[in-house]
N, C-alpha and C. Protein backbone atom coordinates (compact mmCIF):
# COMPACT_ATOMS: atom_id res chain seq x y z
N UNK A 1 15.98 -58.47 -95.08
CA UNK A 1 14.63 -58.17 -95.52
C UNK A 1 13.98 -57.13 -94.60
N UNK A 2 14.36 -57.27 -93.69
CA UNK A 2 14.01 -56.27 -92.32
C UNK A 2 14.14 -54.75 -92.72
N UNK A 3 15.78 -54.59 -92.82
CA UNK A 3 16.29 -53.40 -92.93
C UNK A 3 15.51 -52.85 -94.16
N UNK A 4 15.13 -53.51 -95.35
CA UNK A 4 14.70 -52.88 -96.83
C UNK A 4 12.74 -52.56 -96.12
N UNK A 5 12.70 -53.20 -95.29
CA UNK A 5 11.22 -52.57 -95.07
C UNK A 5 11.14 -51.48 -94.23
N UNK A 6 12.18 -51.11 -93.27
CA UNK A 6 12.81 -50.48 -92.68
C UNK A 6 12.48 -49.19 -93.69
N UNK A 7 13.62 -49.49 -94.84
CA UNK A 7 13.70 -48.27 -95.59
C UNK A 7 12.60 -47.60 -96.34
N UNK A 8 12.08 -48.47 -96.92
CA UNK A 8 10.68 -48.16 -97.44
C UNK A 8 10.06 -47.96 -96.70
N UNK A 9 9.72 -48.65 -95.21
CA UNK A 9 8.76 -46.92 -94.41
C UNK A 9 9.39 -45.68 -93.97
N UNK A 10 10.76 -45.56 -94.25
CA UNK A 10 11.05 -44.56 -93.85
C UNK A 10 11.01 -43.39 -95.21
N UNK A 11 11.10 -43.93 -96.07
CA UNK A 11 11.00 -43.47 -97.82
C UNK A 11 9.75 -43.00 -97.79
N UNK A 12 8.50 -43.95 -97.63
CA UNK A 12 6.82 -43.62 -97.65
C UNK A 12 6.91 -42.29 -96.72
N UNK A 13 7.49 -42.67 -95.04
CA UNK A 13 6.95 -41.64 -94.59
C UNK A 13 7.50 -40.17 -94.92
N UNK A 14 8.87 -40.11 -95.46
CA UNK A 14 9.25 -38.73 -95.86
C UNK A 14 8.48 -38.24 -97.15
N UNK A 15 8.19 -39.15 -98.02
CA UNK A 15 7.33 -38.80 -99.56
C UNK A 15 6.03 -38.08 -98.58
N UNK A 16 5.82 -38.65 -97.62
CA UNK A 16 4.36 -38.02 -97.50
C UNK A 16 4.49 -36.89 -96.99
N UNK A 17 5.29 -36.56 -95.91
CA UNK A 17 5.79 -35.30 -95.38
C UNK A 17 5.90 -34.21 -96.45
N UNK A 18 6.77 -34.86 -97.12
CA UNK A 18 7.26 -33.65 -99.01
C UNK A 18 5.52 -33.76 -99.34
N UNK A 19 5.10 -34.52 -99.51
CA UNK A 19 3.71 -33.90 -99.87
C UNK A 19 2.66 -33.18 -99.31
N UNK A 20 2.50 -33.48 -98.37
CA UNK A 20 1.87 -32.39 -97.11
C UNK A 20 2.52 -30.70 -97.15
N UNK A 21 3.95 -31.00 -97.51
CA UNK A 21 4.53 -29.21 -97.54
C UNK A 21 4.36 -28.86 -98.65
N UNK A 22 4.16 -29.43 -100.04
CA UNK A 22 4.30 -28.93 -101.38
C UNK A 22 2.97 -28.67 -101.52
N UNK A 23 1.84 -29.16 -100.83
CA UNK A 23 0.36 -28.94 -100.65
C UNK A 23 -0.01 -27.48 -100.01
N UNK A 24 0.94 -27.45 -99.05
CA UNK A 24 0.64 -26.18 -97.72
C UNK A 24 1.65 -25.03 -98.83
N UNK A 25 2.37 -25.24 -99.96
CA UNK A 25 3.26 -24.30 -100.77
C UNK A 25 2.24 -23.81 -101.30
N UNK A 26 1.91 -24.99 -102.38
CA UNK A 26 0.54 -24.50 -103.14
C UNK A 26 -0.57 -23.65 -103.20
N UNK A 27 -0.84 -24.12 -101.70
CA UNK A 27 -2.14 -23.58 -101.43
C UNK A 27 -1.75 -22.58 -100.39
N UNK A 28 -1.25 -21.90 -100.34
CA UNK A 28 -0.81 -20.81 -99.18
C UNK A 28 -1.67 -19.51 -99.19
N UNK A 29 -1.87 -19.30 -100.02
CA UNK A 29 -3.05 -18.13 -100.48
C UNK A 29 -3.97 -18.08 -99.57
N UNK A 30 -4.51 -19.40 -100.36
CA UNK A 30 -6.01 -19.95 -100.53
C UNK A 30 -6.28 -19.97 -98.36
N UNK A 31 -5.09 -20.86 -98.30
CA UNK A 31 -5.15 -20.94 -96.61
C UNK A 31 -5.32 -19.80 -96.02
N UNK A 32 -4.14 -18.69 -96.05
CA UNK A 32 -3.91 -17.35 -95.73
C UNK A 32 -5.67 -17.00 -95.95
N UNK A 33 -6.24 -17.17 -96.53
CA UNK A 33 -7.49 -16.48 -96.93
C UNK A 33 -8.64 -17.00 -96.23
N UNK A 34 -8.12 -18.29 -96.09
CA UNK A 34 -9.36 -18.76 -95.25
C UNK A 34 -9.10 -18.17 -93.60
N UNK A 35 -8.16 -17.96 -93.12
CA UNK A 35 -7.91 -17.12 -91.78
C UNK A 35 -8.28 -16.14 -91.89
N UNK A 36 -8.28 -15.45 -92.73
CA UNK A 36 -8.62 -13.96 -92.80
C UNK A 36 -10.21 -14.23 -92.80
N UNK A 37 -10.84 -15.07 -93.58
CA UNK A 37 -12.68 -14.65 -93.57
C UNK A 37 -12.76 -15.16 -92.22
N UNK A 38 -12.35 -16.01 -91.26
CA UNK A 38 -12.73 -16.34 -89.95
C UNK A 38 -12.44 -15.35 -88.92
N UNK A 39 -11.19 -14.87 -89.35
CA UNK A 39 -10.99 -13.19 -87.85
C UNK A 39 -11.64 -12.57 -88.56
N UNK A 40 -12.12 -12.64 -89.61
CA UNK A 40 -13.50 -10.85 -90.39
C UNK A 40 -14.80 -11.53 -89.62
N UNK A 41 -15.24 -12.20 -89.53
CA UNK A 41 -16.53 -13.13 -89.11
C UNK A 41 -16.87 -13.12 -87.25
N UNK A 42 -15.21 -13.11 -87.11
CA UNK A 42 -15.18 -13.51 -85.58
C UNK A 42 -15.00 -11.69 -85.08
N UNK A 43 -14.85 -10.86 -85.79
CA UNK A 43 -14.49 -9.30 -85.47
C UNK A 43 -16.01 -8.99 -85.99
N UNK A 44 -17.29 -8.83 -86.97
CA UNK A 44 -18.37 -9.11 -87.11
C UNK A 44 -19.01 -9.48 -86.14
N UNK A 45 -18.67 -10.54 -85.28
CA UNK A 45 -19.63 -10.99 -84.12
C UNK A 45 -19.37 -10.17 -83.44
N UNK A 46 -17.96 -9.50 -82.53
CA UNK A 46 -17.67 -8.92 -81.71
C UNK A 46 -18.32 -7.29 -81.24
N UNK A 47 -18.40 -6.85 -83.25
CA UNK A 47 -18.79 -5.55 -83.54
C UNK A 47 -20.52 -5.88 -83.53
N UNK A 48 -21.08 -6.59 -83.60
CA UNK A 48 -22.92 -6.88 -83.04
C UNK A 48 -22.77 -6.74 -82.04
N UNK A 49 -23.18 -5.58 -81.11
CA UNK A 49 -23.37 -5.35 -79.73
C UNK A 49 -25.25 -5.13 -79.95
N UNK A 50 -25.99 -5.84 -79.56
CA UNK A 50 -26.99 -6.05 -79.24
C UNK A 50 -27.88 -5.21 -78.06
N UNK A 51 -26.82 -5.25 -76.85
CA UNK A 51 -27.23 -4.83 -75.89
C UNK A 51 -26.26 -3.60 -75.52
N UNK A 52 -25.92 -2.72 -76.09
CA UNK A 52 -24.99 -1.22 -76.15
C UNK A 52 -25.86 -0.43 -75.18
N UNK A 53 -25.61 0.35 -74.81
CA UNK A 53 -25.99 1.46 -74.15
C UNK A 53 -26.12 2.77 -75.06
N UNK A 54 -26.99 3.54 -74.38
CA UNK A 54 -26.56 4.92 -74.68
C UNK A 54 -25.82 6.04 -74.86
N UNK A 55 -24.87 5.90 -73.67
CA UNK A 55 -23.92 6.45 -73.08
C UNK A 55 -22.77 5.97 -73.46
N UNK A 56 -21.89 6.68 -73.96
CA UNK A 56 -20.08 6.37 -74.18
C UNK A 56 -19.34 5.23 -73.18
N UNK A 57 -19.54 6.03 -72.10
CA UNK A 57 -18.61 5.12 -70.88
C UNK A 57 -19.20 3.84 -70.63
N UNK A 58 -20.81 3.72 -71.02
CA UNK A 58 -21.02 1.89 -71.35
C UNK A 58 -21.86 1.48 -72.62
N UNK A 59 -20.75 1.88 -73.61
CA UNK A 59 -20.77 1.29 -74.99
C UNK A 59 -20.31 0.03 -75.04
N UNK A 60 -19.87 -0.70 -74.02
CA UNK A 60 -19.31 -1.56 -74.19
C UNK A 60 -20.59 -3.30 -74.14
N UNK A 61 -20.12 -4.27 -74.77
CA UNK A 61 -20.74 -5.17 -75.70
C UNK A 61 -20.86 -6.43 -74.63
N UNK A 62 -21.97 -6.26 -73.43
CA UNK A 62 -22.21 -7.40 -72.38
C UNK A 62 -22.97 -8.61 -73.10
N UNK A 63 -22.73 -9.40 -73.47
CA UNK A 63 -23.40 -10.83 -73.80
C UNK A 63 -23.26 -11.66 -73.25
């Protein structure tokens, strides 16, 4: 009785694994896309320089 419960969590836990990857198949886009609006957002903050200078040699973005 041991060994059959044995198997059945080892059955549950691979079904769930296969489902977690056929999820991350699915949706790969959608994911891919959500990374991309967070480095556009996080490159957006970077490019708000607030406090720029005048001058070339300290254009650079002190916050």
């Amino acid at each position: 009785m041991k060994a059959a419960r044995l198997v059945l969590k080892i059955v549950a836990v691979s079904m769930a694994v296969v489902a977690v990857a056929c999820a991350i198949a699915a949706y790969w886009d959608k994911i891919v896309d959500v990374f991309y609006a967070i480095a556009d957002k996080i490159e957006e903050k970077k490019a708000d320089c607030r406090f720029a200078s005048e001058y070339d040699d300290y254009d650079d973005c002190i916050l």
